[in-house]
Protein backbone atom coordinates (compact mmCIF):
# COMPACT_ATOMS: atom_id res chain seq x y z
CA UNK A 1 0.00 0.00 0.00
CA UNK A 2 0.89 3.37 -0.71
CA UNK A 3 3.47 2.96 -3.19
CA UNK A 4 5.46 6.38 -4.65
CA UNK A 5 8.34 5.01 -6.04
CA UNK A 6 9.73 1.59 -7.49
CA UNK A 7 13.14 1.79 -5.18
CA UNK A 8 9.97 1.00 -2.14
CA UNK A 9 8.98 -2.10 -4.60
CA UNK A 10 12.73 -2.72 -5.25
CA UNK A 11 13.35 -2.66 -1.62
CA UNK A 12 10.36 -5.40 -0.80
CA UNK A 13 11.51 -7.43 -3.07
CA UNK A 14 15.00 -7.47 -1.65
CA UNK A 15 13.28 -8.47 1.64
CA UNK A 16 11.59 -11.19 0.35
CA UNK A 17 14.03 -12.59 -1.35
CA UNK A 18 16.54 -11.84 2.14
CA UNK A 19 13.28 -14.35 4.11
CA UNK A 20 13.41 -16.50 1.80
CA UNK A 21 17.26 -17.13 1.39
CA UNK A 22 17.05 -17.81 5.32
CA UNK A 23 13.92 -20.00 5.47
CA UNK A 24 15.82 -21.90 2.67
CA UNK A 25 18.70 -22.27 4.78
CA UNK A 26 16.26 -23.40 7.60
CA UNK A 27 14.90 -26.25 4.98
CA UNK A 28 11.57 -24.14 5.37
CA UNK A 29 9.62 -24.57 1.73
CA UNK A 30 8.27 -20.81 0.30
CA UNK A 31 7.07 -21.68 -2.69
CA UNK A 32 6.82 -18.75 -5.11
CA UNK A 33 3.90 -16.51 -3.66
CA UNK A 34 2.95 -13.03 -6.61
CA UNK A 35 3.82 -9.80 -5.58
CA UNK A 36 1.18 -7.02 -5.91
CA UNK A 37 0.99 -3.19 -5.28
CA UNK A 38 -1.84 -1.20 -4.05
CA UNK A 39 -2.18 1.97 -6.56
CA UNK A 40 -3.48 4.81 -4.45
CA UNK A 41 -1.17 7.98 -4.77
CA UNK A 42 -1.28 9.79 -7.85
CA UNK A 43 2.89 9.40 -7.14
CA UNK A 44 1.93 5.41 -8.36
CA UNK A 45 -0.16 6.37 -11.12
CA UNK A 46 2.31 8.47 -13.34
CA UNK A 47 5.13 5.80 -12.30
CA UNK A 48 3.22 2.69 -12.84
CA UNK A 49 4.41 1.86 -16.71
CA UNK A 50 7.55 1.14 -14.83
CA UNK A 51 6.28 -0.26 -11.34
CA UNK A 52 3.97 -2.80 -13.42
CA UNK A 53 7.00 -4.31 -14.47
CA UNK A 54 8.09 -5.17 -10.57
CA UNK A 55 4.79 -6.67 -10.37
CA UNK A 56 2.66 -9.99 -10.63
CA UNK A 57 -0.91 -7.71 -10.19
CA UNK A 58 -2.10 -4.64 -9.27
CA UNK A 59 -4.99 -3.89 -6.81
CA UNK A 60 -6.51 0.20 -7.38
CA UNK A 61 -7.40 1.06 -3.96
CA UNK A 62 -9.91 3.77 -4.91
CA UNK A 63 -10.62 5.44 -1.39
CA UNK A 64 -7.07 6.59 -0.74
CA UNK A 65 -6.82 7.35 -4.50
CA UNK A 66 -9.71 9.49 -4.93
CA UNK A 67 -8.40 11.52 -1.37
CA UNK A 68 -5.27 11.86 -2.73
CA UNK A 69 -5.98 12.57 -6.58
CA UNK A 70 -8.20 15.44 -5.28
CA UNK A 71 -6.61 17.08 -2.18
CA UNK A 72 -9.27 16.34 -0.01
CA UNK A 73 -9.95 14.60 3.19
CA UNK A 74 -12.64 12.09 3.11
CA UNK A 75 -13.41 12.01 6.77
CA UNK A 76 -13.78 15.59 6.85
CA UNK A 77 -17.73 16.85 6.96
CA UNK A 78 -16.62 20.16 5.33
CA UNK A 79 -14.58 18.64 1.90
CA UNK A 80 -17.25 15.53 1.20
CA UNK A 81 -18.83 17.67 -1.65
CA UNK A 82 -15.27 17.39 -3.06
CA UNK A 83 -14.52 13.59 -3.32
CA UNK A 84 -15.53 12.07 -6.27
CA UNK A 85 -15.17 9.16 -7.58
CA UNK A 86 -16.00 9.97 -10.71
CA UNK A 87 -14.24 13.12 -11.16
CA UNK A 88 -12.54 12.79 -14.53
CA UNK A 89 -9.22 12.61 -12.81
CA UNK A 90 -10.07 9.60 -10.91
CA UNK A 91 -11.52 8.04 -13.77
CA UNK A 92 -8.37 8.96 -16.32
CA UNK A 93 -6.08 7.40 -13.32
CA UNK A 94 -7.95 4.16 -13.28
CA UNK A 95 -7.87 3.87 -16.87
CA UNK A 96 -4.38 4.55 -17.67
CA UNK A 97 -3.15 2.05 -14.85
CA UNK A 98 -5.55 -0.61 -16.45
CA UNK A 99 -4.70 0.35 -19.81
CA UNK A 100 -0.79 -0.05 -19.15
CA UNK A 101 -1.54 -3.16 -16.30
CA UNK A 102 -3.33 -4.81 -19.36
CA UNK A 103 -0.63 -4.37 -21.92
CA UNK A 104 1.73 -5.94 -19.78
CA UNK A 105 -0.38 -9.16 -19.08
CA UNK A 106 -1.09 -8.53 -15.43
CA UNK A 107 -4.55 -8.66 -14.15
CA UNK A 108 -6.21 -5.51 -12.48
CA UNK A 109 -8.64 -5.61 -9.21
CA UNK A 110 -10.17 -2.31 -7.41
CA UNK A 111 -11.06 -1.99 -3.83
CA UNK A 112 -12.47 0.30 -1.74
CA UNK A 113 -16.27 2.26 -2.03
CA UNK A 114 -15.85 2.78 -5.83
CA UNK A 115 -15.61 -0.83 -6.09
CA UNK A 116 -18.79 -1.49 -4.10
CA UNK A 117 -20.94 1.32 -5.92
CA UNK A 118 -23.67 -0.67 -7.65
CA UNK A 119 -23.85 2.13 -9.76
CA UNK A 120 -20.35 2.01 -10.74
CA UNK A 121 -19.98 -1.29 -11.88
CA UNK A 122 -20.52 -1.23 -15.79
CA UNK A 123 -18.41 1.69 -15.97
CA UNK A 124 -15.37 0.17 -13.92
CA UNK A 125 -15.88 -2.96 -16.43
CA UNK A 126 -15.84 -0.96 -19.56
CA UNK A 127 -12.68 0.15 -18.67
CA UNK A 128 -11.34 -3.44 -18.09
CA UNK A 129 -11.36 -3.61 -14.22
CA UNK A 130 -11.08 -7.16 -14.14
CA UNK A 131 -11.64 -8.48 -10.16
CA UNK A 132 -13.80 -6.74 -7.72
CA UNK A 133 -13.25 -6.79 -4.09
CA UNK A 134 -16.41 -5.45 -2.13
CA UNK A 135 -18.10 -5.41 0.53
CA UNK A 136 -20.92 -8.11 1.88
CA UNK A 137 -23.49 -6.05 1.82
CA UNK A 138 -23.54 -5.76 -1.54
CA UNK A 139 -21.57 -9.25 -2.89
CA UNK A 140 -24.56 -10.50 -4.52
CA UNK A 141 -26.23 -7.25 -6.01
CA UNK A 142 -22.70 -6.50 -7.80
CA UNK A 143 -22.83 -10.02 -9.09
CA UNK A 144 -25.69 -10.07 -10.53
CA UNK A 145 -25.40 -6.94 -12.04
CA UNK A 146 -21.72 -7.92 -13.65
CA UNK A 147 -23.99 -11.33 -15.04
CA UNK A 148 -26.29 -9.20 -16.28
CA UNK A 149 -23.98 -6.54 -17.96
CA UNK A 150 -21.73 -9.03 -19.24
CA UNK A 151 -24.95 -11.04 -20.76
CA UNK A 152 -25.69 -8.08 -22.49
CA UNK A 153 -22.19 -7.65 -24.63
């Protein structure tokens, strides 16, 4: 999570590999688990045609995002008129990071309210968000409606 520069992927990398020389040593098996980033800073979305290739996946973690892409706190009363998840900004960020996640053969999921906005969810597909986490309150409604939108194509 809030990734602004590939030396911090660079650097977790080194760290894993660091564990894993020593539970190797240790005869401990580690198998070859991915490594994925959280985009949320708009610091990861004008670097990410070069962090996608330190990557296995990418996750878009749309409530820090849309804070950060717009300068405003979301748990302030006084500055909720100004997050948007749809502001063009936001949407622009989410598509170039699918756009260059997707040339590059790596898989794209969003979290966070965006995610979960029944509304939201034909758009976010159009532009080739490809997993969904949400929340359970709304599991099944986003379901259907991804069956049903992707029925209709």
């Amino acid at each position: 999570p809030m990734i602004t520069s590939v030396d911090e992927v660079k650097a977790i990398k080194k760290i894993i590999d660091e564990v894993r020389g020593e539970l190797s040593v240790e005869k401990v098996k580690t198998g070859s688990p991915e490594l994925g980033i959280m985009i949320e800073t708009p610091a990861s979305v004008f670097l990410f045609d070069i962090l996608v290739k330190e990557v296995d996946f990418v996750s878009i973690g749309t409530n820090d995002l849309v804070q950060y892409m717009l300068a405003c706190d979301r748990e302030n009363s006084k500055m909720q008129q100004l997050y948007d998840c749809y502001d063009p900004s936001v949407i622009r960020s989410i598509h170039r990071v699918v756009d260059i996640a997707h040339r590059n053969g790596k898989i794209v999921s969003m979290c966070g309210n965006f995610a979960s906005e029944l509304d939201a969810v034909e758009l976010l597909i159009l532009l080739g968000i490809d997993e969904f986490s949400v929340t359970n309150d709304v599991l099944q409604k986003i379901k259907k409606k991804i069956k049903l939108f992707k029925g209709k194509k």
